[in-house]
PDB file of N, CA and C in Angstrom:
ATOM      1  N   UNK A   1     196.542  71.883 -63.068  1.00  0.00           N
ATOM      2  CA  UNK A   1     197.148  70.574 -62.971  1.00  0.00           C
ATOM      3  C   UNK A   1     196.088  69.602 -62.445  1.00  0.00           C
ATOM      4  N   UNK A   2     195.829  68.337 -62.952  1.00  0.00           N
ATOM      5  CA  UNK A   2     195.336  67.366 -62.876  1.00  0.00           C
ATOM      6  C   UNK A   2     195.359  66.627 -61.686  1.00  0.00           C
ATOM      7  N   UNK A   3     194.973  66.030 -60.885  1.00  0.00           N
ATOM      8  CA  UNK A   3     195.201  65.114 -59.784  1.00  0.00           C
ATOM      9  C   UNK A   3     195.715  63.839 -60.293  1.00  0.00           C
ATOM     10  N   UNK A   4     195.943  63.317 -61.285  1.00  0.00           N
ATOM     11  CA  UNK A   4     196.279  62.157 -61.487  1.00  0.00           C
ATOM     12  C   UNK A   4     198.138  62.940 -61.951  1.00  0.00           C
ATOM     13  N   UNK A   5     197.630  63.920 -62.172  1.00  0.00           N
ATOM     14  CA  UNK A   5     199.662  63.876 -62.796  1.00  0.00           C
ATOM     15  C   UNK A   5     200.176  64.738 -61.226  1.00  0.00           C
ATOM     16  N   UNK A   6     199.483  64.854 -60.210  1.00  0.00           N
ATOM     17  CA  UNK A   6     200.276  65.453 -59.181  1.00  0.00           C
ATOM     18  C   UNK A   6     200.424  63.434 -58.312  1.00  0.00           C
ATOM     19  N   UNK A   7     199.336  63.026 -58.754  1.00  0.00           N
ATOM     20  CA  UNK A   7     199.623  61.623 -58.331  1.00  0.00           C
ATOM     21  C   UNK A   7     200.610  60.412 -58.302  1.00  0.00           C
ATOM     22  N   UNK A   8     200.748  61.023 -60.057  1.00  0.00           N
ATOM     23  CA  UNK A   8     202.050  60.649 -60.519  1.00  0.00           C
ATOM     24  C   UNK A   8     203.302  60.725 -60.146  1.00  0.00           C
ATOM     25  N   UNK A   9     203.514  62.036 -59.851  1.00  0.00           N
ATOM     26  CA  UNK A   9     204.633  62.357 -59.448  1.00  0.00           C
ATOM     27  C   UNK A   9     204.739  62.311 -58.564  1.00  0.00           C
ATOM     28  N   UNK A  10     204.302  62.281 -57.431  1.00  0.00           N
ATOM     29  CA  UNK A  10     204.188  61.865 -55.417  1.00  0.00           C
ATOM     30  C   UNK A  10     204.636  60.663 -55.605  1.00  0.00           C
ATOM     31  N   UNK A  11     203.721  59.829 -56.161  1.00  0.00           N
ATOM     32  CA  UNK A  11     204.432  58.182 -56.512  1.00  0.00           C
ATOM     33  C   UNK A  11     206.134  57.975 -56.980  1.00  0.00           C
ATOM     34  N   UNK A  12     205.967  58.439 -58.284  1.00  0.00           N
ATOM     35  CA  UNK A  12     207.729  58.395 -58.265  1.00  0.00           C
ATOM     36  C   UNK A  12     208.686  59.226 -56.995  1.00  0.00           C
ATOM     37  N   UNK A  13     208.303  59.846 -56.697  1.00  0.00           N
ATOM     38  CA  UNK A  13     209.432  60.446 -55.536  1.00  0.00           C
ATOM     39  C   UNK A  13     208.485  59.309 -54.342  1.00  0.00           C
ATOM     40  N   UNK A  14     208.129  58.708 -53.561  1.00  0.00           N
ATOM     41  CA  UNK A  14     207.559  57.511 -52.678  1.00  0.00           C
ATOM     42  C   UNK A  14     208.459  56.722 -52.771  1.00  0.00           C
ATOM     43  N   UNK A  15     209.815  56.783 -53.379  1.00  0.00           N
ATOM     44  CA  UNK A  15     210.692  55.233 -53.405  1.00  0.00           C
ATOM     45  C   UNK A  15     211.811  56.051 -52.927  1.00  0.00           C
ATOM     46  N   UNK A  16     212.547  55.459 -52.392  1.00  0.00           N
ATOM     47  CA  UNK A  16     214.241  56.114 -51.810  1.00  0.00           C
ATOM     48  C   UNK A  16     215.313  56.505 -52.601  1.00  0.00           C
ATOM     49  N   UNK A  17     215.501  55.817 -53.562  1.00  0.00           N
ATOM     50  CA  UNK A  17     216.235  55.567 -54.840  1.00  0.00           C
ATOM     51  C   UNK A  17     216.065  56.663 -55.805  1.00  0.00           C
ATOM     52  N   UNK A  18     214.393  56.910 -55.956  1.00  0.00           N
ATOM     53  CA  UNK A  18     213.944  57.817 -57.201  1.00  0.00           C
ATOM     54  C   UNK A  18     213.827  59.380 -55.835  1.00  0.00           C
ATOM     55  N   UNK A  19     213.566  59.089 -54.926  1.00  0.00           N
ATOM     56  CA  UNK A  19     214.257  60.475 -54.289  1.00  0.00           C
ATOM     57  C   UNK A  19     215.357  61.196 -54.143  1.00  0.00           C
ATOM     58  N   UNK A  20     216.358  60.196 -53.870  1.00  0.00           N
ATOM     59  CA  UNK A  20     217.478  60.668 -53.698  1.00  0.00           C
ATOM     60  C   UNK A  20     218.259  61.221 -55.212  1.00  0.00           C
ATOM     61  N   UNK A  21     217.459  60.435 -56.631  1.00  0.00           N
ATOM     62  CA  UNK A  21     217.943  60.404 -57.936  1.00  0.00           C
ATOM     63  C   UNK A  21     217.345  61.742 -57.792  1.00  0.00           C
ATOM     64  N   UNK A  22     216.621  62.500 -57.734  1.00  0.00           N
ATOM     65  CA  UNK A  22     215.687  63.721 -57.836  1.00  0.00           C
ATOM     66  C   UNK A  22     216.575  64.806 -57.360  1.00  0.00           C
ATOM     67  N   UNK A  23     216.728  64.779 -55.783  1.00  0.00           N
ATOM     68  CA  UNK A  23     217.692  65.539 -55.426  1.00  0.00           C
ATOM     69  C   UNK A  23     219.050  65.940 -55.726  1.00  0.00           C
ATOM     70  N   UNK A  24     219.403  65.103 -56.497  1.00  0.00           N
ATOM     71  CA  UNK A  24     221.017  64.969 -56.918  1.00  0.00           C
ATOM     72  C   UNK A  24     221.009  65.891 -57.867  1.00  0.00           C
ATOM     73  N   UNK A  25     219.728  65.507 -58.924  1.00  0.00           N
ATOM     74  CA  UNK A  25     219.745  66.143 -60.004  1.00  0.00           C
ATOM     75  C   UNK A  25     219.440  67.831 -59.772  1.00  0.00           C
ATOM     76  N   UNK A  26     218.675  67.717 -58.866  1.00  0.00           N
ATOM     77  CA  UNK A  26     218.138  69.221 -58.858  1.00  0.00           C
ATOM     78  C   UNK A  26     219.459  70.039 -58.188  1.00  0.00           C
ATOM     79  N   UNK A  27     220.374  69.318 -57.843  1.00  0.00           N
ATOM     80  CA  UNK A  27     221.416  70.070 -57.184  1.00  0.00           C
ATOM     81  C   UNK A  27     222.868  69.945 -57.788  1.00  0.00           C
ATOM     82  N   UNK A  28     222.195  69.214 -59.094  1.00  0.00           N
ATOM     83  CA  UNK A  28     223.386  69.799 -60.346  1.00  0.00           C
ATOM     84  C   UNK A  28     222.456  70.816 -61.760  1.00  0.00           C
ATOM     85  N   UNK A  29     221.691  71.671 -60.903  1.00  0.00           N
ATOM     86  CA  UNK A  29     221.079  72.175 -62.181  1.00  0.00           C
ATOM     87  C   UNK A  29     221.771  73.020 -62.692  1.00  0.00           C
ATOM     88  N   UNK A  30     222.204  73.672 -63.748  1.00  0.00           N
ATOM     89  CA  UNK A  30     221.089  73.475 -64.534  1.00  0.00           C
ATOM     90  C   UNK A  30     221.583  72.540 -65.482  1.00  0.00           C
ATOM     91  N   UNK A  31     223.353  71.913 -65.740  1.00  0.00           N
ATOM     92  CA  UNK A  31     223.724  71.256 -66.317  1.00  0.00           C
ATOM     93  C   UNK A  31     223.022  69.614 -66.374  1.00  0.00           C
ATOM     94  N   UNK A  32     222.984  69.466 -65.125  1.00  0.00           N
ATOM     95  CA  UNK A  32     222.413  67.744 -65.121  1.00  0.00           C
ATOM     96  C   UNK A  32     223.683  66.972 -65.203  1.00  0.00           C
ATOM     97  N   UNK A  33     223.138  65.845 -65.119  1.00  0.00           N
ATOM     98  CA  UNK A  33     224.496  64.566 -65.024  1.00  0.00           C
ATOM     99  C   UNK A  33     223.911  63.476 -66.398  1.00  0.00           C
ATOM    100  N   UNK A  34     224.799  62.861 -66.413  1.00  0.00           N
ATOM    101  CA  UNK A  34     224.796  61.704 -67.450  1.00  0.00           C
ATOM    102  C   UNK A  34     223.915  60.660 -66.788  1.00  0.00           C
ATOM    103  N   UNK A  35     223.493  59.688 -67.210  1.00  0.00           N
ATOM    104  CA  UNK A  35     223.221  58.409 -66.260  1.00  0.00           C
ATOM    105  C   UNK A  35     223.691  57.497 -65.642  1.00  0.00           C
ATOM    106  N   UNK A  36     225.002  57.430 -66.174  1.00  0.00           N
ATOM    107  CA  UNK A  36     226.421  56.926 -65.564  1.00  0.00           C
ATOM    108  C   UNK A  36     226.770  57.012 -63.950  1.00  0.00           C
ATOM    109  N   UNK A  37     226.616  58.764 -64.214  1.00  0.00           N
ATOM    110  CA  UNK A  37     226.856  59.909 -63.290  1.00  0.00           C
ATOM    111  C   UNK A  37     226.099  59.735 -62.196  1.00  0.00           C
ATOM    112  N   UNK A  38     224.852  59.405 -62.311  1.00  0.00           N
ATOM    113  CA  UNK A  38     223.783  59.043 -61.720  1.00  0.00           C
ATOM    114  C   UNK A  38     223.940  57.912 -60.844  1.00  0.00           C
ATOM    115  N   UNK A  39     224.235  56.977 -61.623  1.00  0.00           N
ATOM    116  CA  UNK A  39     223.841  55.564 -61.302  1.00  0.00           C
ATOM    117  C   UNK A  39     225.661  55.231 -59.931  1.00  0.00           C
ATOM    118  N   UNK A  40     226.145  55.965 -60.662  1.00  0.00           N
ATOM    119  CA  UNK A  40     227.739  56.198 -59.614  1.00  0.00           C
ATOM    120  C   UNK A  40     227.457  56.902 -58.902  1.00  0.00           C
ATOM    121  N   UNK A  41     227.311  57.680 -58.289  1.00  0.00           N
ATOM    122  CA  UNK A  41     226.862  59.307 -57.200  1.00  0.00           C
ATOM    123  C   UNK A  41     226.303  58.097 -56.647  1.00  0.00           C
ATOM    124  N   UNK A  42     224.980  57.422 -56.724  1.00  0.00           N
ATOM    125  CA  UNK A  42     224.284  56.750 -55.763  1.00  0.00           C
ATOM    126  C   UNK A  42     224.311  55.303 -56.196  1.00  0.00           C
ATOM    127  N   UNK A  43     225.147  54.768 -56.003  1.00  0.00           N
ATOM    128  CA  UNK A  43     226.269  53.582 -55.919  1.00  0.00           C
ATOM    129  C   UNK A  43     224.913  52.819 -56.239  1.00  0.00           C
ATOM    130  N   UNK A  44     223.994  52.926 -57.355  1.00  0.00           N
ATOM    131  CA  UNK A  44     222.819  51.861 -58.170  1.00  0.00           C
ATOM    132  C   UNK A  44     223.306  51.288 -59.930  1.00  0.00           C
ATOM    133  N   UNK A  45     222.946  50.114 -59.540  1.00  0.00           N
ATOM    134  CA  UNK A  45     223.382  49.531 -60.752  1.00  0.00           C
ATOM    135  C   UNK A  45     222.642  50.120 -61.931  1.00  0.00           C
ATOM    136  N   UNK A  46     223.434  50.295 -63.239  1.00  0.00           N
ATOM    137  CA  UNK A  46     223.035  51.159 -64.199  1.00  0.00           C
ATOM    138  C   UNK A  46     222.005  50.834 -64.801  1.00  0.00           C
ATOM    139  N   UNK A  47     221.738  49.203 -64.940  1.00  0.00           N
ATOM    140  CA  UNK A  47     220.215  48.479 -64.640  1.00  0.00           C
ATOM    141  C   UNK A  47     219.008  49.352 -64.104  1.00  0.00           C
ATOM    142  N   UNK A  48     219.263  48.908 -63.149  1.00  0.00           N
ATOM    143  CA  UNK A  48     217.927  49.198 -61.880  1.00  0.00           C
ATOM    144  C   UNK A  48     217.992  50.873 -62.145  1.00  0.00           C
ATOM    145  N   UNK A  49     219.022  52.233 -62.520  1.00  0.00           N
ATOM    146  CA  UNK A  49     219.052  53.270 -62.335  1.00  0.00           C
ATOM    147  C   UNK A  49     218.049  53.351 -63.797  1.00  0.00           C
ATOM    148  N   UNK A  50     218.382  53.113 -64.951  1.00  0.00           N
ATOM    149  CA  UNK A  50     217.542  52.976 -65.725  1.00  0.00           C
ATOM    150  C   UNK A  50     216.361  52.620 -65.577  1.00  0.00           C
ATOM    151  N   UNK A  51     215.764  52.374 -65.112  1.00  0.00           N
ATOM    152  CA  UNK A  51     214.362  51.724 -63.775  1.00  0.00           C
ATOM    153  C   UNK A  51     213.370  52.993 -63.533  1.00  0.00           C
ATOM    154  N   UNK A  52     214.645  53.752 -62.750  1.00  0.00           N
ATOM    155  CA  UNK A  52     213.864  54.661 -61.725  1.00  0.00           C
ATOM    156  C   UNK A  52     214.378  55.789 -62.877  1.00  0.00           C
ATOM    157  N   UNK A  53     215.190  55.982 -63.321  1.00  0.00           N
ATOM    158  CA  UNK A  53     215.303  57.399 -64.486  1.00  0.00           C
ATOM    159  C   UNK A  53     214.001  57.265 -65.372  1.00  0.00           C
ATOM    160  N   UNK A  54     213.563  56.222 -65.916  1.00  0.00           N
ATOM    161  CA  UNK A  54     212.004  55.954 -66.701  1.00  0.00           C
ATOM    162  C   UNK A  54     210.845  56.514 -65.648  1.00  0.00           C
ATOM    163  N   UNK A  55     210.884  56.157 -64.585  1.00  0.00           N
ATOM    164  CA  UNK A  55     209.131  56.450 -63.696  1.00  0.00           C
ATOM    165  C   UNK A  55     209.654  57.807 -63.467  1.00  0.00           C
ATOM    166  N   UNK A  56     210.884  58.438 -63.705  1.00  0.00           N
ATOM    167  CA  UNK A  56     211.075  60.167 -62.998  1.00  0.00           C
ATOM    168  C   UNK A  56     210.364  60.857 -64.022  1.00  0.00           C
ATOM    169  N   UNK A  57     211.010  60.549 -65.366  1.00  0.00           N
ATOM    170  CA  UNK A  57     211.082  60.809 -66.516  1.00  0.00           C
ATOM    171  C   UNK A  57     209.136  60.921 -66.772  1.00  0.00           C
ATOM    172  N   UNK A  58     208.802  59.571 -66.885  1.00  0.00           N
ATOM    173  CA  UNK A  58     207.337  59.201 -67.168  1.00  0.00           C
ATOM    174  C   UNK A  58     206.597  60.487 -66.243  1.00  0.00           C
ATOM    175  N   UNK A  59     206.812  60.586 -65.097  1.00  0.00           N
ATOM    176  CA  UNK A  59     205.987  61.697 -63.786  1.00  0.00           C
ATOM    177  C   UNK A  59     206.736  62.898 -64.571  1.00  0.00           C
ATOM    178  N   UNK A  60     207.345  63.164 -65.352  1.00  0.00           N
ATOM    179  CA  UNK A  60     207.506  64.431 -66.059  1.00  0.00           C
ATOM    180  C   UNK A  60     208.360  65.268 -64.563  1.00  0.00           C
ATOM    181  N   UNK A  61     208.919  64.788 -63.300  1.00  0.00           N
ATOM    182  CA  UNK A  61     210.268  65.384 -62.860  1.00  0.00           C
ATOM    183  C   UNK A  61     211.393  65.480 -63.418  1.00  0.00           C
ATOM    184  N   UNK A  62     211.744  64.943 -64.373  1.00  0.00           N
ATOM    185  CA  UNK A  62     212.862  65.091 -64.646  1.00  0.00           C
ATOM    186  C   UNK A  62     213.058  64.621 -66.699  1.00  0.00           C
ATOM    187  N   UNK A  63     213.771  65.126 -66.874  1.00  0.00           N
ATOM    188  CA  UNK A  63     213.823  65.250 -68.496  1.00  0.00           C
ATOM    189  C   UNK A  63     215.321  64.262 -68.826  1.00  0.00           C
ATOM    190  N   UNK A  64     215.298  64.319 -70.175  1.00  0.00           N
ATOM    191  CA  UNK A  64     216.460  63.344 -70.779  1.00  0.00           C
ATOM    192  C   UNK A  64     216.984  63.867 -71.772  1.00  0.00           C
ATOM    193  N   UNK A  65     218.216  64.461 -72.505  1.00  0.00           N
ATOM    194  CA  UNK A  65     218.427  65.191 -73.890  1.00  0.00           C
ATOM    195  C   UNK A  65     219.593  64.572 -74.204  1.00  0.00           C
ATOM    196  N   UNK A  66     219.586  63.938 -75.203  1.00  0.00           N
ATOM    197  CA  UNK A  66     220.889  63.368 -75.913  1.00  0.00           C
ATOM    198  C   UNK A  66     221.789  64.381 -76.220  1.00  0.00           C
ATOM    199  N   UNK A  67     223.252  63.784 -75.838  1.00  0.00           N
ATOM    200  CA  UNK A  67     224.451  64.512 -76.057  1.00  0.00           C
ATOM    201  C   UNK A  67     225.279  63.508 -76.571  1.00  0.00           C
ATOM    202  N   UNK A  68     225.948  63.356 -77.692  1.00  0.00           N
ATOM    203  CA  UNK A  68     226.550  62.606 -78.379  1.00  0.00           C
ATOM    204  C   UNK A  68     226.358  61.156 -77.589  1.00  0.00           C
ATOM    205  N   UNK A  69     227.027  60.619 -77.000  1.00  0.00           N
ATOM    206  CA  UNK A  69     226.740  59.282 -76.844  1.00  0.00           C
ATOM    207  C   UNK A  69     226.290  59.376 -75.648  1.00  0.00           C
ATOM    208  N   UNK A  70     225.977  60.044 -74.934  1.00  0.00           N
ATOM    209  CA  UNK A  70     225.728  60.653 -73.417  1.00  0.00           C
ATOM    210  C   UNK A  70     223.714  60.594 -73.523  1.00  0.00           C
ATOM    211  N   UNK A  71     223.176  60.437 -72.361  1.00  0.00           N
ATOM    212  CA  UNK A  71     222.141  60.473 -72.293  1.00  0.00           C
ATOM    213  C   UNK A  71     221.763  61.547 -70.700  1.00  0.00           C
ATOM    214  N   UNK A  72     221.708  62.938 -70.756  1.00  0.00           N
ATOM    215  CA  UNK A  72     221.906  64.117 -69.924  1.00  0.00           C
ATOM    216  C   UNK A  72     220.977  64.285 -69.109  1.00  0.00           C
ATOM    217  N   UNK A  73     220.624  63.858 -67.982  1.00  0.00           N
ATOM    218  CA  UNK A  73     219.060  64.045 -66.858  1.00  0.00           C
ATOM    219  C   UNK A  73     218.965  65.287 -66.426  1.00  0.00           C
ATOM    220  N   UNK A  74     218.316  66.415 -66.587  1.00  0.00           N
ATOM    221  CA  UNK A  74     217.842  67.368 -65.517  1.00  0.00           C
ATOM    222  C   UNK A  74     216.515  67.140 -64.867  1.00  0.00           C
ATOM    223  N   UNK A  75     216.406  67.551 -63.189  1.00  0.00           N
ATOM    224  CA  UNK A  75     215.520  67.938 -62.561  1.00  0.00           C
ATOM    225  C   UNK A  75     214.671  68.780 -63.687  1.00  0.00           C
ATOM    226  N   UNK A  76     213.201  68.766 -63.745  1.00  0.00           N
ATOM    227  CA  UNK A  76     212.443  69.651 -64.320  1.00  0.00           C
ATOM    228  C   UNK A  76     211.308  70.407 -62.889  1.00  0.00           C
ATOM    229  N   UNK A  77     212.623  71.552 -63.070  1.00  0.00           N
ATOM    230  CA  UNK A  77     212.002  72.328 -61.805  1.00  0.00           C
ATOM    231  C   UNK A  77     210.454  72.956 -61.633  1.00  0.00           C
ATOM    232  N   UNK A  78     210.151  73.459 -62.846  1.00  0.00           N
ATOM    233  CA  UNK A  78     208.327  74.146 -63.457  1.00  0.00           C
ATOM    234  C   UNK A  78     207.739  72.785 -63.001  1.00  0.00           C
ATOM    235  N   UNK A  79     207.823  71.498 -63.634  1.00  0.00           N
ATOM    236  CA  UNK A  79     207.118  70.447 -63.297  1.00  0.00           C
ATOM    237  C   UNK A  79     206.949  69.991 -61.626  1.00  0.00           C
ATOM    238  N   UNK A  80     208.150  70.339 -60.873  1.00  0.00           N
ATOM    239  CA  UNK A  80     208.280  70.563 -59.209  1.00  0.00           C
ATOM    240  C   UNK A  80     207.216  71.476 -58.995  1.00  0.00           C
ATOM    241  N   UNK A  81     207.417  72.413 -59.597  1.00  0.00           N
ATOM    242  CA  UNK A  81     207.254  73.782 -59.014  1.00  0.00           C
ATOM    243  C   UNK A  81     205.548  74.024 -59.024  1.00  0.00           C
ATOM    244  N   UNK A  82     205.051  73.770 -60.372  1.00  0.00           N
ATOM    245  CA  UNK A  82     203.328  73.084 -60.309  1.00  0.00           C
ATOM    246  C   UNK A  82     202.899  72.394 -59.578  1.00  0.00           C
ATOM    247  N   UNK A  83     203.692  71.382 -58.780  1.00  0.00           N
ATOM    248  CA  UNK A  83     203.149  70.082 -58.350  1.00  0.00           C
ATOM    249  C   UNK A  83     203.001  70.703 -56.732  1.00  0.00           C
ATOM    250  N   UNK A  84     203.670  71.153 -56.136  1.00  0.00           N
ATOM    251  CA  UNK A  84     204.290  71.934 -55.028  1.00  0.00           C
ATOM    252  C   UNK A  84     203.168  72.769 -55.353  1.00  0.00           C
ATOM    253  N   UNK A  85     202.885  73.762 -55.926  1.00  0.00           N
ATOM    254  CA  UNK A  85     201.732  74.473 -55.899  1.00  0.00           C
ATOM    255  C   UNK A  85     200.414  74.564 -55.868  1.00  0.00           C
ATOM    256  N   UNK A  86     200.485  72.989 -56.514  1.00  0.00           N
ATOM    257  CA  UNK A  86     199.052  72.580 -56.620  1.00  0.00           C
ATOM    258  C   UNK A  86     198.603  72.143 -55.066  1.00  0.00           C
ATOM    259  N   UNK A  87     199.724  71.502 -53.924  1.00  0.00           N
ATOM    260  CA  UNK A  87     199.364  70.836 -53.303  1.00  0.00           C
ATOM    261  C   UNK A  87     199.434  72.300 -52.155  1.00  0.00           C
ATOM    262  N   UNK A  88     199.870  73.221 -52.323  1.00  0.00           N
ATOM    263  CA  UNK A  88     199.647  74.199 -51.401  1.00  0.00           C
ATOM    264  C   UNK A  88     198.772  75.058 -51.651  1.00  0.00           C
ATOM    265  N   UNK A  89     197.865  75.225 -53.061  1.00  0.00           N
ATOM    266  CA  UNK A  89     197.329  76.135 -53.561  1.00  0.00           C
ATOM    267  C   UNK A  89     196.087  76.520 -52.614  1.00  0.00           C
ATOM    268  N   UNK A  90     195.444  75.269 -52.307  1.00  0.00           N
ATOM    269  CA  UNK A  90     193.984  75.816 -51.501  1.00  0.00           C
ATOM    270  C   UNK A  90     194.407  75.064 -49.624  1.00  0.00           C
ATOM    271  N   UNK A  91     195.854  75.210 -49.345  1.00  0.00           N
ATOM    272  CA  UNK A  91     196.215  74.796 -47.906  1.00  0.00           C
ATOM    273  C   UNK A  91     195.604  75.553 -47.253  1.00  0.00           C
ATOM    274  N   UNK A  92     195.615  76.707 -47.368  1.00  0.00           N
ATOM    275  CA  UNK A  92     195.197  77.723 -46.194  1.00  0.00           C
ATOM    276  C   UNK A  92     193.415  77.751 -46.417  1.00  0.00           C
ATOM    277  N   UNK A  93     192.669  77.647 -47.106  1.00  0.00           N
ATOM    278  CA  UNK A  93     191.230  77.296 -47.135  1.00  0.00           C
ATOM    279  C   UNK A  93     190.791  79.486 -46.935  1.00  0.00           C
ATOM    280  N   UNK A  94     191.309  80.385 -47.218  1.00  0.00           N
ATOM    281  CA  UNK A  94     190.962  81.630 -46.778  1.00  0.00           C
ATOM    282  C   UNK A  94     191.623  81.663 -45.343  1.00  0.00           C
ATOM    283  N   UNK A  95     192.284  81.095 -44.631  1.00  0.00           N
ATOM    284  CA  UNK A  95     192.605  81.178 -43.845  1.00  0.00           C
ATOM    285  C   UNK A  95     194.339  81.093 -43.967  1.00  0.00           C
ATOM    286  N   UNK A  96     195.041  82.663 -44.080  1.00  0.00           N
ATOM    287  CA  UNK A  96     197.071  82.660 -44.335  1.00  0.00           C
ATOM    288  C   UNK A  96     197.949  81.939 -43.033  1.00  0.00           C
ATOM    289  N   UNK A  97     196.809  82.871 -41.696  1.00  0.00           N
ATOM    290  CA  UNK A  97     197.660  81.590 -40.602  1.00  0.00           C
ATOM    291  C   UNK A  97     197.599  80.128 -40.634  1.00  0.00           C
ATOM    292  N   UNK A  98     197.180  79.743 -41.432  1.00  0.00           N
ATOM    293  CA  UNK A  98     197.294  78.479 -41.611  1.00  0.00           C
ATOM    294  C   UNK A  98     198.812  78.023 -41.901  1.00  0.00           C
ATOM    295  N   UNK A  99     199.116  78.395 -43.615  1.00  0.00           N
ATOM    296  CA  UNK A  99     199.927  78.291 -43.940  1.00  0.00           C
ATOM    297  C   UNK A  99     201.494  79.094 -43.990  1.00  0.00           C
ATOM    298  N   UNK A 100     201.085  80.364 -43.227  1.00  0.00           N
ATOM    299  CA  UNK A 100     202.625  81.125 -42.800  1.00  0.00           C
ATOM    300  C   UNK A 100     203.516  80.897 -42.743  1.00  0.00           C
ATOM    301  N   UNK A 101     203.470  79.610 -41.799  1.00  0.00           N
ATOM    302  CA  UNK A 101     204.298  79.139 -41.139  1.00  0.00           C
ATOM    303  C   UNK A 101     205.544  78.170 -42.167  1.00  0.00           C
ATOM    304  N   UNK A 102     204.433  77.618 -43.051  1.00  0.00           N
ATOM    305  CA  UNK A 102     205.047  76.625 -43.816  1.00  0.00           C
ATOM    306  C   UNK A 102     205.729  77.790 -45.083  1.00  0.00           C
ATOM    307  N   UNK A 103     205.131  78.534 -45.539  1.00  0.00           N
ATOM    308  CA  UNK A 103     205.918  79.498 -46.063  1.00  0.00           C
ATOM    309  C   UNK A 103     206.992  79.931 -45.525  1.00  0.00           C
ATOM    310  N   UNK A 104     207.065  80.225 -44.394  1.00  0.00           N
ATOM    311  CA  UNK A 104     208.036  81.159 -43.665  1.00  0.00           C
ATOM    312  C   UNK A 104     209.007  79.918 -43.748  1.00  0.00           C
ATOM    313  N   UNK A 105     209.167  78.763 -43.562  1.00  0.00           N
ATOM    314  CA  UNK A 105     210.126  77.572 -43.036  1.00  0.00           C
ATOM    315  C   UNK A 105     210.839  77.663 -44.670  1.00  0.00           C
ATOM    316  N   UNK A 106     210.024  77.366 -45.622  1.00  0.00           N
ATOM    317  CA  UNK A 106     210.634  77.332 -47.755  1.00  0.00           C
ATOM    318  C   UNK A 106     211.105  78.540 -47.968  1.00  0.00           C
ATOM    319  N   UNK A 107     211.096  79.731 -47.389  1.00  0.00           N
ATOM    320  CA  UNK A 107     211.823  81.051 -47.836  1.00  0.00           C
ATOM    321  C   UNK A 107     212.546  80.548 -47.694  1.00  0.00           C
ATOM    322  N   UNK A 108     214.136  80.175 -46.412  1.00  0.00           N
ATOM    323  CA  UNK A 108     214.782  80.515 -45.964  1.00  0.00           C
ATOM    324  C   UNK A 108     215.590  79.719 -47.352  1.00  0.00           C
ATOM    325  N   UNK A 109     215.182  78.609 -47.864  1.00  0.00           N
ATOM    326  CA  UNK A 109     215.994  77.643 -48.906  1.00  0.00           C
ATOM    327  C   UNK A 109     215.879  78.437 -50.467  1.00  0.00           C
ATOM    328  N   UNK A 110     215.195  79.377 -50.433  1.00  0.00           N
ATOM    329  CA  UNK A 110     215.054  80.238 -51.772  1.00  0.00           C
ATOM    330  C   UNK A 110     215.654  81.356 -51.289  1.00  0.00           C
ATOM    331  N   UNK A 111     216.255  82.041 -50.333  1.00  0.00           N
ATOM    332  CA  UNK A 111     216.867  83.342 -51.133  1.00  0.00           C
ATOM    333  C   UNK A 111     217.944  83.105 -51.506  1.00  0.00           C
ATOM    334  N   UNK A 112     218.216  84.301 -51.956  1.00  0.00           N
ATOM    335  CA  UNK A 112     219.298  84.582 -52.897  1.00  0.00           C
ATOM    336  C   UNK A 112     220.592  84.604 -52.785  1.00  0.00           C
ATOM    337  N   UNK A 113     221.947  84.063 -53.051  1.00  0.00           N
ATOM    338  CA  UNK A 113     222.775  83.898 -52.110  1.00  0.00           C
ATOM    339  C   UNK A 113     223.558  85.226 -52.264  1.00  0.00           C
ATOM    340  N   UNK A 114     223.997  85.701 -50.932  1.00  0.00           N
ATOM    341  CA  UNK A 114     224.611  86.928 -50.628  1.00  0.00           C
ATOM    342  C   UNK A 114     223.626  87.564 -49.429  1.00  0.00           C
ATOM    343  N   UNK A 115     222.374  87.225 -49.552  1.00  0.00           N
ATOM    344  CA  UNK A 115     221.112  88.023 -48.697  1.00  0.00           C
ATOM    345  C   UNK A 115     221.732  87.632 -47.355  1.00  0.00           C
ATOM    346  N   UNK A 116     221.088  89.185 -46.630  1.00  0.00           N
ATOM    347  CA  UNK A 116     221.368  88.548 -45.287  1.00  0.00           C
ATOM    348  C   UNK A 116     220.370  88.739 -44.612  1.00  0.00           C
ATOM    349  N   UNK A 117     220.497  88.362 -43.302  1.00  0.00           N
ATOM    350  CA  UNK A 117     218.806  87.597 -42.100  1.00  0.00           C
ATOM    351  C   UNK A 117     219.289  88.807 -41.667  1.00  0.00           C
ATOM    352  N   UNK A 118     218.013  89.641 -40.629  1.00  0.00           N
ATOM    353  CA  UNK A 118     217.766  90.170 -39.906  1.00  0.00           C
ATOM    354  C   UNK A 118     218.293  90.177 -38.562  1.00  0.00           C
TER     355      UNK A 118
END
């Protein structure tokens, strides 16, 4: 991954609006919402939501697939999931105590549900 497209995408999530649009989506995956859906959930005019669905879209977070008259947003999690990697890839420099910690804190939001803690 490129530094200008991890740039990209830091920038679109940098606004409140296109964050909170991010999160919503990623927490209706894998269906996604309409833009309607969108623009109602976070009480933004369908204007301005159209705004910030383009710079998500453009940073390649989030995708668009026509459904009959419907226009369908998902989070594009691989495109997260690169970007997130890229920026942790050389954190620890050869050095894991570095980054343990910050690992150890992102498990707890990835397992699996049913798992149980120690």
């Amino acid at each position: 991954m490129e530094n200008t497209t991890v740039i990209l995408a830091l920038a679109a999530l940098a606004q409140s609006t296109r964050l909170d649009v991010f999160r919503l989506l990623v927490g209706h995956e894998p269906a996604g919402l309409a833009a309607g859906e969108v623009a109602r959930a976070l009480a933004v005019p369908h204007n301005t939501m159209s705004s910030h669905l383009a710079i998500l879209t453009r940073a390649g977070l989030i995708r668009a697939e026509r459904q009959s008259r419907s226009i369908i947003y998902r989070a594009d999690l691989d495109r997260f999931r690169a970007v997130t990697t890229f920026l942790l890839k050389d954190c620890c420099g050869g050095r894991p105590e570095i980054c343990g910690p910050l690992v150890a804190d992102l498990t707890p939001c990835c397992e699996a549900q049913g798992s149980s803690h120690a």
